[in-house]
Protein backbone atom coordinates (compact mmCIF):
# COMPACT_ATOMS: atom_id res chain seq x y z
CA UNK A 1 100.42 156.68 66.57
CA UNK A 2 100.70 153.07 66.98
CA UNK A 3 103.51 150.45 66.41
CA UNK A 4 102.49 147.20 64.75
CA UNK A 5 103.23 145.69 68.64
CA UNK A 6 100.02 144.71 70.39
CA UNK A 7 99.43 146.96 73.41
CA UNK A 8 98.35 143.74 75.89
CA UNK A 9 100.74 141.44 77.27
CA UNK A 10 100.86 137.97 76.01
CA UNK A 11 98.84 135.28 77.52
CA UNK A 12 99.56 131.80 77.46
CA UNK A 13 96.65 129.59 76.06
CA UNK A 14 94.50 127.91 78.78
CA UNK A 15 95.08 130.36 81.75
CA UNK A 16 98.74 129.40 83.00
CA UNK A 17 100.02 130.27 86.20
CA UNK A 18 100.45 127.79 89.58
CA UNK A 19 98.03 125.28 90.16
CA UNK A 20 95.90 126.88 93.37
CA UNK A 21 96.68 123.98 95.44
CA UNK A 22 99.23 120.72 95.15
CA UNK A 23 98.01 117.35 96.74
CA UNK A 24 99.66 114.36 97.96
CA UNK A 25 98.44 111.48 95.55
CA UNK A 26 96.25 109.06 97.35
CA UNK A 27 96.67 105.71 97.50
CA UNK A 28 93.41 102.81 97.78
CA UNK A 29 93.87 101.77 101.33
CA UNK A 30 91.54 98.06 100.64
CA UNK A 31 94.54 97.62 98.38
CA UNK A 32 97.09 98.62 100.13
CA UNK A 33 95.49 96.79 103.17
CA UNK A 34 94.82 93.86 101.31
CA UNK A 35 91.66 93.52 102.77
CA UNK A 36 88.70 92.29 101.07
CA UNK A 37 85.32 94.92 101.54
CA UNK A 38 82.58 92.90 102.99
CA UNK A 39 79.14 93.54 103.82
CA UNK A 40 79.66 92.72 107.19
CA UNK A 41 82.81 94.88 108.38
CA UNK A 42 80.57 97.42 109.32
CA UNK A 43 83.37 99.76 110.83
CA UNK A 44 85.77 99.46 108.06
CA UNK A 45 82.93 100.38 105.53
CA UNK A 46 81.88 103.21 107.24
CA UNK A 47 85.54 105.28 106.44
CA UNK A 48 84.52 105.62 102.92
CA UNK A 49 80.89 106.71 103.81
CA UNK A 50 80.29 110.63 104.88
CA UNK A 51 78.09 111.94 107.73
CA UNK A 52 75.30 111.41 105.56
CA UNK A 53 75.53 107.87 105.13
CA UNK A 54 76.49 108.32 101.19
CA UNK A 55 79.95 106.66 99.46
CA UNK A 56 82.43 109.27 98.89
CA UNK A 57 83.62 109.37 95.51
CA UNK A 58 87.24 108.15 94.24
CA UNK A 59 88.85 111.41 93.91
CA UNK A 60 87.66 111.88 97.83
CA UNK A 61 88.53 108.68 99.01
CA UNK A 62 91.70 107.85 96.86
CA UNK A 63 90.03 104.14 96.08
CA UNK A 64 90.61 102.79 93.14
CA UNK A 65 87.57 101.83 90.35
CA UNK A 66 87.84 98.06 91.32
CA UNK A 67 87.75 98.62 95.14
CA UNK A 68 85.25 101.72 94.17
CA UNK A 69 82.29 98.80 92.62
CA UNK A 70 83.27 96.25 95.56
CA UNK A 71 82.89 98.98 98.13
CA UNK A 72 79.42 100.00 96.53
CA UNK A 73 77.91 96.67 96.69
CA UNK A 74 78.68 96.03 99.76
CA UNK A 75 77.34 98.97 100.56
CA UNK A 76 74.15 98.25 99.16
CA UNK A 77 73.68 95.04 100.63
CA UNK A 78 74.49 95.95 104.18
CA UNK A 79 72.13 98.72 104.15
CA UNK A 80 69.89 95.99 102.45
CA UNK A 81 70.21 93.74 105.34
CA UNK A 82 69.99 96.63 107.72
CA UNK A 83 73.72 96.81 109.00
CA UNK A 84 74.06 100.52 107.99
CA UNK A 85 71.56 102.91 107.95
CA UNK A 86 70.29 104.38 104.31
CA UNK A 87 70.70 107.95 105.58
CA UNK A 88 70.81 109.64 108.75
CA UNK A 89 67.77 110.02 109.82
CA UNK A 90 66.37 106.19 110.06
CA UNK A 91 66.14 105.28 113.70
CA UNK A 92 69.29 104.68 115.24
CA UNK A 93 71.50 106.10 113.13
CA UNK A 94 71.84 109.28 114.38
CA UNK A 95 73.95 109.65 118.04
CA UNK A 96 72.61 109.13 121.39
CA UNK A 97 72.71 113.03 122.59
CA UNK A 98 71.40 114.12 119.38
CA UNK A 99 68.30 116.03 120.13
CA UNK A 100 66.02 117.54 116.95
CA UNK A 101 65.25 121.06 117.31
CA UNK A 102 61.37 121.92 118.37
């Protein structure tokens, strides 16, 4: 015989429990910087780009959605004007001892 008391134990709504992980906040480092992006600093446009030649996104790169457009065009037009390579496997873009498989 049962009591009117449910058998399970109580669950709060939406899962509850720690988060799995706790991270720093990061901060836009153009803004921080205060440096302009430009199509031409090649070097300094290249830490928001992974090894595939593609812009990280915000929550990867801490940017913020200003910085995030400027960073984007200037993106666009240095690969435009051939500064940065459109992915990694355009001549020249990949490193000197690279060697493809046969």
């Amino acid at each position: 015989m049962t009591t009117g008391r449910e058998t399970t134990p109580q669950r709060r709504p939406g899962g509850g429990g720690r988060p799995r992980f706790y991270s720093r906040r990061k901060f836009c480092q153009p803004c921080v910087d205060k440096k302009e992006l430009d199509y031409k600093d090649v070097d300094y446009i290249k830490k928001f780009l992974s090894e595939r030649y593609m812009i990280e996104a915000r929550r990867k790169s801490g940017m913020c959605a200003k910085c995030q457009r400027s960073l984007a065009k200037a993106v666009k037009k240095a690969r435009h004007l051939a500064l940065l390579p459109f992915s990694p496997a355009q001549k020249g873009a990949l490193p000197v001892h690279y060697r493809p498989r046969s």
